[in-house]
N, C-alpha and C. Protein backbone atom coordinates (compact mmCIF):
# COMPACT_ATOMS: atom_id res chain seq x y z
N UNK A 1 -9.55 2.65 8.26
CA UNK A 1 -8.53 3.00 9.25
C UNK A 1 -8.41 1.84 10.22
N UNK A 2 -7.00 1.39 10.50
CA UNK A 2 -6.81 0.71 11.43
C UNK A 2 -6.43 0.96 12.38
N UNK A 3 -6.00 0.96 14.33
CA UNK A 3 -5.75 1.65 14.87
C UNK A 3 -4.98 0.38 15.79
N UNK A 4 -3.84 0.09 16.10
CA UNK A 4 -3.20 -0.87 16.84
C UNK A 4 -2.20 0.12 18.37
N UNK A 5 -2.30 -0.33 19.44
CA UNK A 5 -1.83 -0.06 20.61
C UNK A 5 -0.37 0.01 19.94
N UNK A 6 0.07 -1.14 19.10
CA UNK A 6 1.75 -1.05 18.62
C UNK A 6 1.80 -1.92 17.61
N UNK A 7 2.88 -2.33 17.27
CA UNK A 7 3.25 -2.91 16.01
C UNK A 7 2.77 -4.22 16.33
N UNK A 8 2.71 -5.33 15.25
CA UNK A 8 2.44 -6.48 15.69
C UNK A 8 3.23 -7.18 16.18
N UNK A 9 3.98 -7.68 17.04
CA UNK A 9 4.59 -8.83 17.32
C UNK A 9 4.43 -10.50 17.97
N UNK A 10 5.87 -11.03 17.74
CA UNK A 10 5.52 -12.20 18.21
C UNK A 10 5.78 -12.23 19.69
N UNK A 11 6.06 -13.85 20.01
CA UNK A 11 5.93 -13.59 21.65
C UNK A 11 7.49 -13.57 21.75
N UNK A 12 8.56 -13.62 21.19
CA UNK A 12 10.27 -13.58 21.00
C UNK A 12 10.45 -11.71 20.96
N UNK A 13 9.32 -10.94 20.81
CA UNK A 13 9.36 -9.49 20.21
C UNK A 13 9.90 -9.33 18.56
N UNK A 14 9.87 -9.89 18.31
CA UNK A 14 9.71 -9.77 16.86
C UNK A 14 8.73 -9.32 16.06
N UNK A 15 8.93 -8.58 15.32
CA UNK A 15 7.71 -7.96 14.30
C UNK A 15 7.32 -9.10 13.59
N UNK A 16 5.42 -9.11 13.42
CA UNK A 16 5.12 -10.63 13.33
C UNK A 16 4.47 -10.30 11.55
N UNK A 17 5.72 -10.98 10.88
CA UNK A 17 5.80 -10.74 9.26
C UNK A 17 3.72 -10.82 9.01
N UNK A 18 3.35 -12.20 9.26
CA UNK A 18 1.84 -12.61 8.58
C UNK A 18 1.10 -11.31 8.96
N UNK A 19 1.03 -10.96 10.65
CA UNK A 19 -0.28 -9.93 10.53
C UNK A 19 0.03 -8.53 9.66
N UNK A 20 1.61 -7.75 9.73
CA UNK A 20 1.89 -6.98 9.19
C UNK A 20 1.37 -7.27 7.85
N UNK A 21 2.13 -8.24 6.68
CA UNK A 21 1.89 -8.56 5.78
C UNK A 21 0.26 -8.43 5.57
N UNK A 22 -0.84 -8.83 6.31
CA UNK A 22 -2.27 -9.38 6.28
C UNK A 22 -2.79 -8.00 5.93
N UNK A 23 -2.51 -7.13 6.85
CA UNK A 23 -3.30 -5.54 7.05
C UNK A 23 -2.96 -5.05 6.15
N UNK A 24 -1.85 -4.89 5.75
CA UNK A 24 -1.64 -3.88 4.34
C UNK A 24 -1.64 -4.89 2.74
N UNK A 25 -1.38 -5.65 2.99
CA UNK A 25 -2.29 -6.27 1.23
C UNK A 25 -3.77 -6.14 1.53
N UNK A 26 -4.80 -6.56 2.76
CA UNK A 26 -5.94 -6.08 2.48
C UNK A 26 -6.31 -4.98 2.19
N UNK A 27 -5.40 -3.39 2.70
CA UNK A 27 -5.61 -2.20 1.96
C UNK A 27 -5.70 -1.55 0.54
N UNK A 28 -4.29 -2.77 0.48
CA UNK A 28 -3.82 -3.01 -1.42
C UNK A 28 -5.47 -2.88 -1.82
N UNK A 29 -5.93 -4.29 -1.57
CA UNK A 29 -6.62 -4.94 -2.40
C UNK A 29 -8.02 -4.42 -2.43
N UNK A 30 -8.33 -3.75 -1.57
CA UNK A 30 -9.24 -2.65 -1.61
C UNK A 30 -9.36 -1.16 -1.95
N UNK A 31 -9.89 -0.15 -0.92
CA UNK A 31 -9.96 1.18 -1.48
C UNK A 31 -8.43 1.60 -0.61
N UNK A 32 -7.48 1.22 -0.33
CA UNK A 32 -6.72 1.73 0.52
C UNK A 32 -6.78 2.13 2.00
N UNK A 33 -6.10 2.60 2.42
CA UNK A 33 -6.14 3.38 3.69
C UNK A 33 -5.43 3.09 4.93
N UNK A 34 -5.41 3.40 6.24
CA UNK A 34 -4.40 3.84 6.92
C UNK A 34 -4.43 3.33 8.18
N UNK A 35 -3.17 2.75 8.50
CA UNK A 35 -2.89 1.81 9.90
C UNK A 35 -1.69 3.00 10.64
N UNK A 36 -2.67 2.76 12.06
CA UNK A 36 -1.55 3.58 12.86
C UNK A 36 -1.33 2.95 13.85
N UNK A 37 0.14 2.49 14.37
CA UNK A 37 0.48 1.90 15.25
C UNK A 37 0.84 3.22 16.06
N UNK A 38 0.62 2.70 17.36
CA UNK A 38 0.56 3.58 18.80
C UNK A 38 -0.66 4.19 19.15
N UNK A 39 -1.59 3.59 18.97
CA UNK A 39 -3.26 4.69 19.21
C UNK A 39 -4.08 3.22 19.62
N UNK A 40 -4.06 3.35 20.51
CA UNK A 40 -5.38 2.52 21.22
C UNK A 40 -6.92 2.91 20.73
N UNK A 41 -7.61 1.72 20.55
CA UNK A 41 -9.19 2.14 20.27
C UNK A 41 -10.21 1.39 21.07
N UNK A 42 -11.59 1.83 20.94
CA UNK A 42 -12.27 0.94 21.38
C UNK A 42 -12.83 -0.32 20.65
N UNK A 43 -14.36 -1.04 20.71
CA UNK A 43 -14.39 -2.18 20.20
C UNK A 43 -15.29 -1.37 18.82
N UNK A 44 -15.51 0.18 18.90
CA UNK A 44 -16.11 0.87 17.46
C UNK A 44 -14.81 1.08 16.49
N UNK A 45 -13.60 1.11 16.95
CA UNK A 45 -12.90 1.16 16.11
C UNK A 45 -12.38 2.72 16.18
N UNK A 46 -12.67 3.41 17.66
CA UNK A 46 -12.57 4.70 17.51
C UNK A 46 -11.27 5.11 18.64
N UNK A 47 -10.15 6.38 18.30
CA UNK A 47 -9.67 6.17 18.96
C UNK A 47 -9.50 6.37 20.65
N UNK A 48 -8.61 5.99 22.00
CA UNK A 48 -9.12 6.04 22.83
C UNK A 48 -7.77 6.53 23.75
N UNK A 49 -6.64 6.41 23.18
CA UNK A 49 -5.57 6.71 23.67
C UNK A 49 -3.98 6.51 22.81
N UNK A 50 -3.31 7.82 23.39
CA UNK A 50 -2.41 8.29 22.11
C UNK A 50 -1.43 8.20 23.06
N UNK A 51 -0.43 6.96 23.14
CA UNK A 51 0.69 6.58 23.64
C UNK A 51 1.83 6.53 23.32
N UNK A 52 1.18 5.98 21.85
CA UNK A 52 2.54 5.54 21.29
C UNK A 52 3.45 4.18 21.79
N UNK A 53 4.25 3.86 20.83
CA UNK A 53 5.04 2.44 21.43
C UNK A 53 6.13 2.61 21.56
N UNK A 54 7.09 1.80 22.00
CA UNK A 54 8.90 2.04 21.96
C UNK A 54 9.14 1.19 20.96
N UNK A 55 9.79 2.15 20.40
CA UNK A 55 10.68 1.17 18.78
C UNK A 55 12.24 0.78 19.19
N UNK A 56 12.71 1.66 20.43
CA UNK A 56 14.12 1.20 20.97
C UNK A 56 14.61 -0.10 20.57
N UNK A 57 13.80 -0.68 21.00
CA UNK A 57 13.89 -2.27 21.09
C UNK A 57 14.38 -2.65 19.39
N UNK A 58 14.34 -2.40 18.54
CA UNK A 58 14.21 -2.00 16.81
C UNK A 58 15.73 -1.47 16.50
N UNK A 59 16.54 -1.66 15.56
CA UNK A 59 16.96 -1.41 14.82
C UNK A 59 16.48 -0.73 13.18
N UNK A 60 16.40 0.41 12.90
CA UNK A 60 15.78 0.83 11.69
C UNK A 60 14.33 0.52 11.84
N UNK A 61 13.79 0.33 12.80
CA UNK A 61 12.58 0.36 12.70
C UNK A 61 11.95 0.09 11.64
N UNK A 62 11.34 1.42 10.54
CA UNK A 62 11.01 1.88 9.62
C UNK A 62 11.48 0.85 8.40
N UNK A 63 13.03 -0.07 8.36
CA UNK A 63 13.47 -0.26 6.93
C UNK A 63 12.93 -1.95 7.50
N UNK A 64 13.21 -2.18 8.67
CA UNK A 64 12.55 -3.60 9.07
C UNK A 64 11.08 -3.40 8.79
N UNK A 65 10.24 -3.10 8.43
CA UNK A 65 9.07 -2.32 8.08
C UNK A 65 8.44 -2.94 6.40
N UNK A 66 9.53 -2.14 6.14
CA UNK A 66 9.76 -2.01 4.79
C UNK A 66 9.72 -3.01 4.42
N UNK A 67 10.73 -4.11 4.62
CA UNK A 67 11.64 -4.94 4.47
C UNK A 67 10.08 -6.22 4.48
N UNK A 68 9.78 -6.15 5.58
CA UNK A 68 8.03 -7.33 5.45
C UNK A 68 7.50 -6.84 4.87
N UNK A 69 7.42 -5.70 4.11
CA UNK A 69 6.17 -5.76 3.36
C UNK A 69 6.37 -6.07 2.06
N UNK A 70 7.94 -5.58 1.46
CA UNK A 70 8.21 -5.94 0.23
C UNK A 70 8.29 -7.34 0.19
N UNK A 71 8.82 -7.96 1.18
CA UNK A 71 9.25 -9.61 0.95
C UNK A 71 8.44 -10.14 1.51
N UNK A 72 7.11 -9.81 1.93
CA UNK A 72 5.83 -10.78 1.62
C UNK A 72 4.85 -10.35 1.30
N UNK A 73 4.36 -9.53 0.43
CA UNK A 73 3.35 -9.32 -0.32
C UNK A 73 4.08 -9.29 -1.81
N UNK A 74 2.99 -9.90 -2.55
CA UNK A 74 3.51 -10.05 -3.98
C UNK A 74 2.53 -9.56 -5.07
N UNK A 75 2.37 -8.14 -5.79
CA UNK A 75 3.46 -7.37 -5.95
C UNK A 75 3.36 -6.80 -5.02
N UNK A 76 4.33 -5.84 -4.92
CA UNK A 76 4.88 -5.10 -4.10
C UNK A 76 3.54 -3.69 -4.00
N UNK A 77 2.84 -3.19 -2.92
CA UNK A 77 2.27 -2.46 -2.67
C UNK A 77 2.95 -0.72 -2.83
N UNK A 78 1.77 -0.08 -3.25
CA UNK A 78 2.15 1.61 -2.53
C UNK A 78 1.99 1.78 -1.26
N UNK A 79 2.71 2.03 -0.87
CA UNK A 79 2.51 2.89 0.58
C UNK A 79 3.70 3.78 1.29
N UNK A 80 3.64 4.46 2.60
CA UNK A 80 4.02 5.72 2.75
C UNK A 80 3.81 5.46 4.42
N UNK A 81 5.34 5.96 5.11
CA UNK A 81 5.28 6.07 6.63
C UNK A 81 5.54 7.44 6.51
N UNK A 82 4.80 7.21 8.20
CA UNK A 82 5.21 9.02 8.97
C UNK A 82 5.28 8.18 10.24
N UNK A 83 6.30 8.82 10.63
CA UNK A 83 6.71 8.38 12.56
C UNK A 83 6.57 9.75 13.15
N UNK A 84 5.79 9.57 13.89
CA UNK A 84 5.19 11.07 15.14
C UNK A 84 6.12 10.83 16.44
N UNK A 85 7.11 11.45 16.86
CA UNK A 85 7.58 11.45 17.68
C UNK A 85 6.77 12.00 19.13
N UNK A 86 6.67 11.16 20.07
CA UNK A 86 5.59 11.96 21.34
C UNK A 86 6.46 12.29 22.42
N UNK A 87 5.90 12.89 23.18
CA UNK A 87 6.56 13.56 24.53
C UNK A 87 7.19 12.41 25.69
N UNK A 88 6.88 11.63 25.44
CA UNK A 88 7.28 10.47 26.25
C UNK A 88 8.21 9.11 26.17
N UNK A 89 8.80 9.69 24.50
CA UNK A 89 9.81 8.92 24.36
C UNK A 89 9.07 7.86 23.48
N UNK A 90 7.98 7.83 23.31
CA UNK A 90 7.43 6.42 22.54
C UNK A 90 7.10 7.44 20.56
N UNK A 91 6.78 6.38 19.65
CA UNK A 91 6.21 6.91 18.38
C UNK A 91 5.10 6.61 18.26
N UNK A 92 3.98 7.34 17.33
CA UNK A 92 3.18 6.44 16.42
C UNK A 92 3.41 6.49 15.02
N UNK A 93 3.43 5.40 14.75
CA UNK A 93 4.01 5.13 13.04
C UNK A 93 2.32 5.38 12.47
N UNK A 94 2.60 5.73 11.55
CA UNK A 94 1.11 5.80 10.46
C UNK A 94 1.64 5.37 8.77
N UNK A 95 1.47 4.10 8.85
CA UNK A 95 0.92 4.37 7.35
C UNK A 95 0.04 3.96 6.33
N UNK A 96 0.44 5.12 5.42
CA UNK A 96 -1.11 5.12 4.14
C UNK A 96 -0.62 4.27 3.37
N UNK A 97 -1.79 3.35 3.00
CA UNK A 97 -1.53 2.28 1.90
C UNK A 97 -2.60 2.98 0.72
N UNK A 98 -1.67 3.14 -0.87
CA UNK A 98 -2.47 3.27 -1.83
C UNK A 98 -3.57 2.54 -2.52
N UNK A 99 -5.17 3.38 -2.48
CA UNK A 99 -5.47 2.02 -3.28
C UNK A 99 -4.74 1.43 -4.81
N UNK A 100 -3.98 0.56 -4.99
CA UNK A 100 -3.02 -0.19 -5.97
C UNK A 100 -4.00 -0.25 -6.83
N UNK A 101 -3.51 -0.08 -8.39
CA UNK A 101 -3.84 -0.45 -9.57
C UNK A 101 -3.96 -1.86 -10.15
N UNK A 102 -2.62 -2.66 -9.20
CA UNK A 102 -2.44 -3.92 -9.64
C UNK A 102 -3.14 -5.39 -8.87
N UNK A 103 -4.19 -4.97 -8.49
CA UNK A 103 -4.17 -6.38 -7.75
C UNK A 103 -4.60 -7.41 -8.66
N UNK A 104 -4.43 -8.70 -7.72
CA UNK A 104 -4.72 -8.79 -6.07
C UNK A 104 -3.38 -9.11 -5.81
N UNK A 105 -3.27 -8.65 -4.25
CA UNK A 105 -1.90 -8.81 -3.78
C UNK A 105 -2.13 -9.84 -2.68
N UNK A 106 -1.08 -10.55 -3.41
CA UNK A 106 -1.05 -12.41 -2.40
C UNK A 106 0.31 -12.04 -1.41
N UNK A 107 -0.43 -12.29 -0.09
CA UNK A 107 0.80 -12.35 1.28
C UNK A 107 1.68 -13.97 0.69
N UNK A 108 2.75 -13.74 1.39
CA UNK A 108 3.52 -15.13 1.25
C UNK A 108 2.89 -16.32 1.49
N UNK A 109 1.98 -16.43 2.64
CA UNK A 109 1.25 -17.07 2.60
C UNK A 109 0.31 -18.02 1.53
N UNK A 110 0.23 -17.26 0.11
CA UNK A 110 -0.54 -17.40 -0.89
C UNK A 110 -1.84 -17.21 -0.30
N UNK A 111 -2.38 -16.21 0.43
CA UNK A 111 -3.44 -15.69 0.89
C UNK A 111 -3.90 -14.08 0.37
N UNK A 112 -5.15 -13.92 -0.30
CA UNK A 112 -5.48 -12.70 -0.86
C UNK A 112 -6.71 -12.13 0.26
N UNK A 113 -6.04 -10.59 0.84
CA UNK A 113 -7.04 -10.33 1.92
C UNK A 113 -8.08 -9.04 1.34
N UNK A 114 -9.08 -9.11 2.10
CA UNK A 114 -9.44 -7.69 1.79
C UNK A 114 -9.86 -7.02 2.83
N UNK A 115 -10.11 -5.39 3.18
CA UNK A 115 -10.79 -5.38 3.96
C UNK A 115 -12.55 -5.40 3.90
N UNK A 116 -12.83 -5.64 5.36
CA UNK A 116 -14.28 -6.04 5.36
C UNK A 116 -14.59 -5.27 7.09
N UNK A 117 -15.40 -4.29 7.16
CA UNK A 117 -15.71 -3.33 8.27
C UNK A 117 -14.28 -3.29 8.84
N UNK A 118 -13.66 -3.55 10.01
CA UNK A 118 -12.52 -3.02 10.53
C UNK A 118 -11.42 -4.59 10.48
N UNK A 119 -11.79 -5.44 9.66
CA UNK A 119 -11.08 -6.64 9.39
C UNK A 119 -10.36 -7.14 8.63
N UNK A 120 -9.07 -7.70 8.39
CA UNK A 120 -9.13 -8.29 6.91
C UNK A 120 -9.32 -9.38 6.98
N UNK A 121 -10.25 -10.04 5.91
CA UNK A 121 -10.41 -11.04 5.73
C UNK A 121 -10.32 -11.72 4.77
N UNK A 122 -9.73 -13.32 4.33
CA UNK A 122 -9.55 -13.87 3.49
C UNK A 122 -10.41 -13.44 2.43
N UNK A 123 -10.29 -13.74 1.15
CA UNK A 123 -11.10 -13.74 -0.19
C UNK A 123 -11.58 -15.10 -0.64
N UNK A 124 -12.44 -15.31 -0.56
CA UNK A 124 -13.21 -17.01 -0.74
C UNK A 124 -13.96 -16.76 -2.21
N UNK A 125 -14.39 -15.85 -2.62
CA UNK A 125 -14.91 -15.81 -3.32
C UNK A 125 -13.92 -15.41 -4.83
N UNK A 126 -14.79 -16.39 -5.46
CA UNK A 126 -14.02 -16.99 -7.12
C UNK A 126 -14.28 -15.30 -8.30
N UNK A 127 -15.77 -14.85 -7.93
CA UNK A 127 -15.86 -13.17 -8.27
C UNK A 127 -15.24 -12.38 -8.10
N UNK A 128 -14.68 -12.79 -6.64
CA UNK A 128 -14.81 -10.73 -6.10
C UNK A 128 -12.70 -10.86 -6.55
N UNK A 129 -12.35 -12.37 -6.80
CA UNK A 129 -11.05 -12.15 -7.19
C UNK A 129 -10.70 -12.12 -8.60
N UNK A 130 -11.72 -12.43 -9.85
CA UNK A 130 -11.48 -12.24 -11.36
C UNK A 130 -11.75 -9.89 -11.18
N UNK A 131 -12.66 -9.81 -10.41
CA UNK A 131 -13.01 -8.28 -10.45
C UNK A 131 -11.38 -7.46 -10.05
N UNK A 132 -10.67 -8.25 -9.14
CA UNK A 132 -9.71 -7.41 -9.21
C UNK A 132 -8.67 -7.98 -10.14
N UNK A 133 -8.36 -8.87 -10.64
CA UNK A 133 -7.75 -9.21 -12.17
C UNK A 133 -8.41 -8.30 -13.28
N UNK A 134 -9.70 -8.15 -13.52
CA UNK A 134 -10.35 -7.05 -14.90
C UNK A 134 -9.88 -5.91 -13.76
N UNK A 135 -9.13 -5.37 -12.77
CA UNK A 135 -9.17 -4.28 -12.78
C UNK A 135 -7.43 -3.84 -12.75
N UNK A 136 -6.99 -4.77 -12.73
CA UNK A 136 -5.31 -4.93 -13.20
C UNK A 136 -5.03 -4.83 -15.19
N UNK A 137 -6.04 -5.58 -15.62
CA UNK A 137 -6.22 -5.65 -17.06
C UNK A 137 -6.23 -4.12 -17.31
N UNK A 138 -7.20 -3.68 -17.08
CA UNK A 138 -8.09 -2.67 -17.27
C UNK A 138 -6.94 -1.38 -16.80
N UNK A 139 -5.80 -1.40 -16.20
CA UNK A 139 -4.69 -0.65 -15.85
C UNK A 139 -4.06 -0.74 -17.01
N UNK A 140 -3.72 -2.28 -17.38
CA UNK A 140 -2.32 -2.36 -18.15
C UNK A 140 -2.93 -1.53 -19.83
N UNK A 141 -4.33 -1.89 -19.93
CA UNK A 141 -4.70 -1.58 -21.23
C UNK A 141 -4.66 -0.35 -21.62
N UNK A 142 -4.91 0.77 -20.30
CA UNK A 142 -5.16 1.87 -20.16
C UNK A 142 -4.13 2.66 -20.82
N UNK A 143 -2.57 2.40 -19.86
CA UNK A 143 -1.16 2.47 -20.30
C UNK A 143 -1.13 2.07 -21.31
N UNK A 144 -1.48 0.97 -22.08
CA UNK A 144 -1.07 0.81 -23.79
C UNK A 144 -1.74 1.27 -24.55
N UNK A 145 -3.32 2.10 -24.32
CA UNK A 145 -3.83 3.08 -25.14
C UNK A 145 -3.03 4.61 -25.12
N UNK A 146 -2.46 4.79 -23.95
CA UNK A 146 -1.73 6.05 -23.82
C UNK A 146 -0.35 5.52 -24.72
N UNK A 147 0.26 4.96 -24.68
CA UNK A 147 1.20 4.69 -25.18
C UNK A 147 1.41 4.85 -26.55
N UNK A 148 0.10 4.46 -26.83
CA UNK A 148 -0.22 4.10 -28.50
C UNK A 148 -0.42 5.05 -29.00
N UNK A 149 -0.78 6.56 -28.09
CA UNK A 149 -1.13 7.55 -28.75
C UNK A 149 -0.71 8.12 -29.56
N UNK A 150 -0.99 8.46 -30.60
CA UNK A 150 -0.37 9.00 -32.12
C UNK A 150 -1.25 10.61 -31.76
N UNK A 151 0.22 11.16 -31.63
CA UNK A 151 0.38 12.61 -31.40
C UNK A 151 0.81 13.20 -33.09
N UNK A 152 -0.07 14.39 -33.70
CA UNK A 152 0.54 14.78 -34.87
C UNK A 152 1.53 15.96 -34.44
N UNK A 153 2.42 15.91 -35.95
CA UNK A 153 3.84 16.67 -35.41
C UNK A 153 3.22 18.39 -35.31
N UNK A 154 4.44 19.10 -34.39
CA UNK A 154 3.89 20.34 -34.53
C UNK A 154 4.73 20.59 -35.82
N UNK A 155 4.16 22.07 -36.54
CA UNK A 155 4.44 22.61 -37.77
C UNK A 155 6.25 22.68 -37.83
N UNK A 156 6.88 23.69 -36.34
CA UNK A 156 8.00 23.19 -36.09
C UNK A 156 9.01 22.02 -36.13
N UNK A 157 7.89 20.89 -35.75
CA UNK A 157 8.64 19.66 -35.92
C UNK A 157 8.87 19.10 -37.24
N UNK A 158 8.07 19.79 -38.13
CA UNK A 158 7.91 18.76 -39.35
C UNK A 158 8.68 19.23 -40.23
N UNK A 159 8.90 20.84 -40.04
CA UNK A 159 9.66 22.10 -40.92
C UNK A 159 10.91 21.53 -40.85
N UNK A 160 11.59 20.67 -39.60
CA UNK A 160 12.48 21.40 -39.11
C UNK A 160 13.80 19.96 -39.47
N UNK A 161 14.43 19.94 -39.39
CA UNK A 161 15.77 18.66 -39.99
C UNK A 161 16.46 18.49 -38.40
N UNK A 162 15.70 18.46 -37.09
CA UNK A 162 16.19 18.50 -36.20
C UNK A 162 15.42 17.21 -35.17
N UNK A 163 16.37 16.22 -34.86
CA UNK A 163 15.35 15.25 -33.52
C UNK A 163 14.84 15.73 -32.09
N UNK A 164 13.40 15.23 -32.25
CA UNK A 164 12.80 15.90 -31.08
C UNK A 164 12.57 14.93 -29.99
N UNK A 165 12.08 14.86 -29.00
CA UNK A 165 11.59 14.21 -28.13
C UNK A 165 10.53 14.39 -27.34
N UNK A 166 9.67 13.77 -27.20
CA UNK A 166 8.49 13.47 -26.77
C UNK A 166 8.40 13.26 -25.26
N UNK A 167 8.08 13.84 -24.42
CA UNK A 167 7.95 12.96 -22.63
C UNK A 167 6.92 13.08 -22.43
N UNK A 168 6.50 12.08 -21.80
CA UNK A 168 4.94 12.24 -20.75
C UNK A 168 5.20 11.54 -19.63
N UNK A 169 5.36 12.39 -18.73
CA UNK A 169 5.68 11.73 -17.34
C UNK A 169 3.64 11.93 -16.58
N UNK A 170 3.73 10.70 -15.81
CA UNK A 170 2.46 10.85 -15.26
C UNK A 170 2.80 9.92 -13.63
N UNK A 171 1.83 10.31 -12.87
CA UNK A 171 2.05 9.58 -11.32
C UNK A 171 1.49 8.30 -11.15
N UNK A 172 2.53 7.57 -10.39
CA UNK A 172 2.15 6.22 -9.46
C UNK A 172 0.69 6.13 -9.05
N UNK A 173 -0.49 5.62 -9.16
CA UNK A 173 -0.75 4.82 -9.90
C UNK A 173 -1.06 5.81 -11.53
N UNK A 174 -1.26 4.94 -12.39
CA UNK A 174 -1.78 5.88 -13.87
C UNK A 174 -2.89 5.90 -13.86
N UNK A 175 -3.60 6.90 -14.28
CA UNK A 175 -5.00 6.79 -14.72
C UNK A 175 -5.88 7.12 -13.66
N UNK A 176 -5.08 7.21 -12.20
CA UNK A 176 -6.01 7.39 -10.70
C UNK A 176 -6.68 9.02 -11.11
């Protein structure tokens, strides 16, 4: 869990693409989990005050949001907003980042983060980034053993002079 007073910005007020981008590919690239802008914490990481921020200042808020995370993280992450409207006119945005099937997910930067206690931090290590490649492999293979599956016909199907169809719908990520 991450817990930010407000969104990141620059010193122009602009939403600041790198740290946005930084926090949620390190979620990617780990077990997932959840940044809430508008909640103050202390230096444990716990929270300490529920304010909320002004998004006024924002246009679409939410799709400007969107919009940095798709166009700088590469691939493109799961994740999921909720905006809490508070009594005072301010929000807190929350959102859950999935742990992803596909990593590692590189910010524009060409930087792969992860998290590490309440941080993200670069990936230096030549291991801990082939482990999340065998675990992207290890997705795609998964899907082409399902794929491959050789289902025998039912008695109906085989009797019958009629085309059938087959579906298997399954959820974002597969295999979770």
């Amino acid at each position: 869990i991450e817990y930010k007073r407000e969104a990141p910005k620059l010193k122009s007020k602009k939403l600041d693409n790198i740290k946005i981008a930084k926090s949620i590919s390190s979620f990617a690239n780990t077990k997932g989990g959840w940044i809430f802008w508008g909640i103050e914490s202390d230096d444990k990481n716990k929270p300490i005050s529920l304010n909320g921020f002004d998004i006024s200042e924002y246009r679409n808020f939410e799709d400007q949001v969107s919009q940095i995370i798709n166009s700088n993280i590469s691939p493109k992450p799961y994740y999921h907003f909720k905006k809490v409207d508070l009594d005072n006119g301010n929000v807190i945005l929350i959102i859950k980042i999935d742990e992803s099937p596909t990593p590692p997910y590189i910010t524009s930067q060409g930087i792969i983060y992860q998290r590490e206690n309440n941080e993200s931090k670069p990936i230096k290590d030549r291991y801990i980034i082939e482990k999340l490649n065998e675990k992207t492999n290890e997705y795609y293979e998964a899907i082409e053993r399902f794929s491959n599956f050789n289902l025998t016909e039912t008695k109906g199907q085989s009797e019958g002079n009629q085309t059938y169809l087959e579906l298997y719908l399954f959820p974002i990520p597969f295999d979770n």
